[in-house]
C-alpha atoms as a PDB file:
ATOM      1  CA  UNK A   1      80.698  66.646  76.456  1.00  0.00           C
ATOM      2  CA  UNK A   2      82.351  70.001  75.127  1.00  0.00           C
ATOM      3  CA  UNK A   3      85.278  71.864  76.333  1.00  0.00           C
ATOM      4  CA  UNK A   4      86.067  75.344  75.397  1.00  0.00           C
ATOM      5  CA  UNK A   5      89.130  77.013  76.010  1.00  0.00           C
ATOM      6  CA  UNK A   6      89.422  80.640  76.168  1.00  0.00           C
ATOM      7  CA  UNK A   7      93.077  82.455  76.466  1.00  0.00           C
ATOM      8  CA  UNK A   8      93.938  84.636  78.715  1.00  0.00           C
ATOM      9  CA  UNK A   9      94.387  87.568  76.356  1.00  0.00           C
ATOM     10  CA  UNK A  10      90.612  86.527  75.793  1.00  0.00           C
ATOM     11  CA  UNK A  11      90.176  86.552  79.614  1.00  0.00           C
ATOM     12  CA  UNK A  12      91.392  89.774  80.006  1.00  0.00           C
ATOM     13  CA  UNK A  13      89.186  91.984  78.096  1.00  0.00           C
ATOM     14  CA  UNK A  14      86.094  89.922  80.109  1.00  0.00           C
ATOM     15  CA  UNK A  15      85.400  93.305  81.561  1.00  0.00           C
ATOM     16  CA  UNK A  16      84.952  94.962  78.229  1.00  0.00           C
ATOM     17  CA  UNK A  17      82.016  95.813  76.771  1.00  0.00           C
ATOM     18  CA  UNK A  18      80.302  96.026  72.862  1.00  0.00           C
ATOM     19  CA  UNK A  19      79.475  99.246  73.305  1.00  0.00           C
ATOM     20  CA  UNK A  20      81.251 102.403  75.032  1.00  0.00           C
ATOM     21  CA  UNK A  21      79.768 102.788  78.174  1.00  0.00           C
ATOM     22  CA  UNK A  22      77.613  99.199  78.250  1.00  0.00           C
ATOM     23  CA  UNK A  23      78.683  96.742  81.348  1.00  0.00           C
ATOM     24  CA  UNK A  24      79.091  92.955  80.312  1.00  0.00           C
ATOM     25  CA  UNK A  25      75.364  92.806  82.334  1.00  0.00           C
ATOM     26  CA  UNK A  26      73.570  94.710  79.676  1.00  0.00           C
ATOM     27  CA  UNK A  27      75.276  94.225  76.786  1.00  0.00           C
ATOM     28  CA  UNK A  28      74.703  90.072  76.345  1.00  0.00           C
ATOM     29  CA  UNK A  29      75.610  88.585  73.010  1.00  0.00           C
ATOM     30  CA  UNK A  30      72.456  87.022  71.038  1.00  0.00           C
ATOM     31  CA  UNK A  31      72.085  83.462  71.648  1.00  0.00           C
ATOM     32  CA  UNK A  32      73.068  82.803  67.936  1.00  0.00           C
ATOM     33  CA  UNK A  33      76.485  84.691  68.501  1.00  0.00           C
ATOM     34  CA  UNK A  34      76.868  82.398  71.598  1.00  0.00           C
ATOM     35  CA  UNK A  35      75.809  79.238  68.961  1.00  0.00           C
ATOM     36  CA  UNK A  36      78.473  80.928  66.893  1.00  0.00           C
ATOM     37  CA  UNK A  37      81.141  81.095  68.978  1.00  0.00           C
ATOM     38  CA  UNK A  38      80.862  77.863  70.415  1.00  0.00           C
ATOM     39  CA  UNK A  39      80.757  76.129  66.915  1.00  0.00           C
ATOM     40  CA  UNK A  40      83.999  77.502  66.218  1.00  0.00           C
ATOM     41  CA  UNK A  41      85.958  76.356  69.242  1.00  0.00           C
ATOM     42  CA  UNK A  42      84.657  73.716  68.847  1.00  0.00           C
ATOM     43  CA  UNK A  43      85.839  72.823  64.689  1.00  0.00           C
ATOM     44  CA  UNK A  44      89.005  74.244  66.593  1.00  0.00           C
ATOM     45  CA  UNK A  45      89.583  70.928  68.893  1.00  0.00           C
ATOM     46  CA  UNK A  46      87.271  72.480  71.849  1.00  0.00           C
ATOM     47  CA  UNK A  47      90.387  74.503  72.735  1.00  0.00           C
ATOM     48  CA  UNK A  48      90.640  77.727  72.529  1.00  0.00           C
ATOM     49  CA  UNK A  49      94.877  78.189  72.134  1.00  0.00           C
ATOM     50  CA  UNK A  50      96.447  81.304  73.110  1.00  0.00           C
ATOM     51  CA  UNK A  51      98.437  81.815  69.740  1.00  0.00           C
ATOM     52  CA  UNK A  52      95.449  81.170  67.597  1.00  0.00           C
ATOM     53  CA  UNK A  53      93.223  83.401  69.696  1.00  0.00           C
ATOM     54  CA  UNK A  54      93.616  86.832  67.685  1.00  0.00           C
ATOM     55  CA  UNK A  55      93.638  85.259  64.703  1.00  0.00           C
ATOM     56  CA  UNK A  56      90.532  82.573  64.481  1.00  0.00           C
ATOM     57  CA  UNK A  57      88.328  84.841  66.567  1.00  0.00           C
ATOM     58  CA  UNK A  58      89.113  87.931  63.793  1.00  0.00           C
ATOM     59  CA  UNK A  59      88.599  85.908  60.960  1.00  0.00           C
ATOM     60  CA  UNK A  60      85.416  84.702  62.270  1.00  0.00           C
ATOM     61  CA  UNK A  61      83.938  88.222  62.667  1.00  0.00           C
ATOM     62  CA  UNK A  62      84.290  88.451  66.770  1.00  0.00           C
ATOM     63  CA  UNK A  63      85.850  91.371  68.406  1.00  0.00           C
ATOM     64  CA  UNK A  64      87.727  91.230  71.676  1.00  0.00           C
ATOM     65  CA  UNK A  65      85.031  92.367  73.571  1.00  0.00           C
ATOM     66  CA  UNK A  66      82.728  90.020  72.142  1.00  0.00           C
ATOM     67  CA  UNK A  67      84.802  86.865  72.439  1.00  0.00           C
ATOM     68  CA  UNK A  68      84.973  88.013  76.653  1.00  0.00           C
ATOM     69  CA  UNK A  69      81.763  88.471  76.973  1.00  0.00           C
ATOM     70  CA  UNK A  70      80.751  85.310  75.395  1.00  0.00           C
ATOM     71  CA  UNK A  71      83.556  83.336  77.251  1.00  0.00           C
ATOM     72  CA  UNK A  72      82.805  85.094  80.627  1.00  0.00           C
ATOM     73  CA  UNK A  73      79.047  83.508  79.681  1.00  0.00           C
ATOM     74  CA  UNK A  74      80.240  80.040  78.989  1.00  0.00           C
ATOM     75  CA  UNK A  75      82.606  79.957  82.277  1.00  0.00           C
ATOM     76  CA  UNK A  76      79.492  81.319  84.282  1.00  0.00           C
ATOM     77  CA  UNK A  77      77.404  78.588  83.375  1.00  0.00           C
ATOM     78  CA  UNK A  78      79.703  75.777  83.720  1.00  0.00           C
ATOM     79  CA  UNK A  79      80.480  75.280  79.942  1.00  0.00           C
ATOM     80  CA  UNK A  80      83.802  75.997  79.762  1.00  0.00           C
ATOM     81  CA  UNK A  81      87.410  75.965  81.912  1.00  0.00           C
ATOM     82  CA  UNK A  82      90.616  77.330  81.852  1.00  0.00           C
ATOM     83  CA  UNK A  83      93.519  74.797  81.829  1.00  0.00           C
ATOM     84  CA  UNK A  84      96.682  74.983  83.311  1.00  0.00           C
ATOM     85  CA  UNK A  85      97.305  76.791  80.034  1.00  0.00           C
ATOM     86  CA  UNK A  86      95.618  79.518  80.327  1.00  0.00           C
ATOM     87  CA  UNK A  87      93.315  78.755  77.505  1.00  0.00           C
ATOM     88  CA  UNK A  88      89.639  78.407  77.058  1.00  0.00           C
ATOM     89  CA  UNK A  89      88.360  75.001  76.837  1.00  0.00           C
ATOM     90  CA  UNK A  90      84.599  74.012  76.097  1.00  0.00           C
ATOM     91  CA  UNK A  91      82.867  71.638  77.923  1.00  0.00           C
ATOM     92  CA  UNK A  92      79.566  70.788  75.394  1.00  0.00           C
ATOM     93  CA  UNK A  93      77.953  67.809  74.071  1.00  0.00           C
ATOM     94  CA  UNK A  94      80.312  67.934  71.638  1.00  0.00           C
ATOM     95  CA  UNK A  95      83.416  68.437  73.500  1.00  0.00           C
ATOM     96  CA  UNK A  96      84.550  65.487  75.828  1.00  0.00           C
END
């Protein structure tokens, strides 16, 4: 089982979207984005920590937007939490 942790400056942008004027609704990442993102938190401990957040998710190519969206997706569905924290924390195959 996975856990992903998303921070809450992560959390906070969930409303934003890719593209000026888009809603979160019709602007979904691709699934290999998703794959992506998920891979990462998940070579990062399944944890997404608050003061690695801007820096791990702008190396790896995702904007702020992005990274909500994605994490807003993975809450939806059941895949990830948010600790006591605050941060993002996966909950995949590979996350226990």
């Amino acid at each position: 089982m996975k856990f992903l942790v998303l921070t809450a400056p992560v959390l906070a942008l969930a409303g934003c979207s890719l593209m000026p004027g888009a809603s979160p609704s019709t602007a979904s990442p691709s699934p290999e984005r998703v794959d992506a993102f998920v891979a990462l938190v998940e070579g990062a401990g399944c944890e997404l920590h608050r003061e690695d957040n801007d820096a791990l998710l702008g190396q790896a190519g995702f904007s702020d937007g992005e990274a909500s969206l994605i994490s807003r997706q993975l809450l939806d569905v059941g895949q990830a939490e948010i600790n006591e924290e605050g941060n993002l924390v996966l909950i995949t195959e590979n996350c226990i």
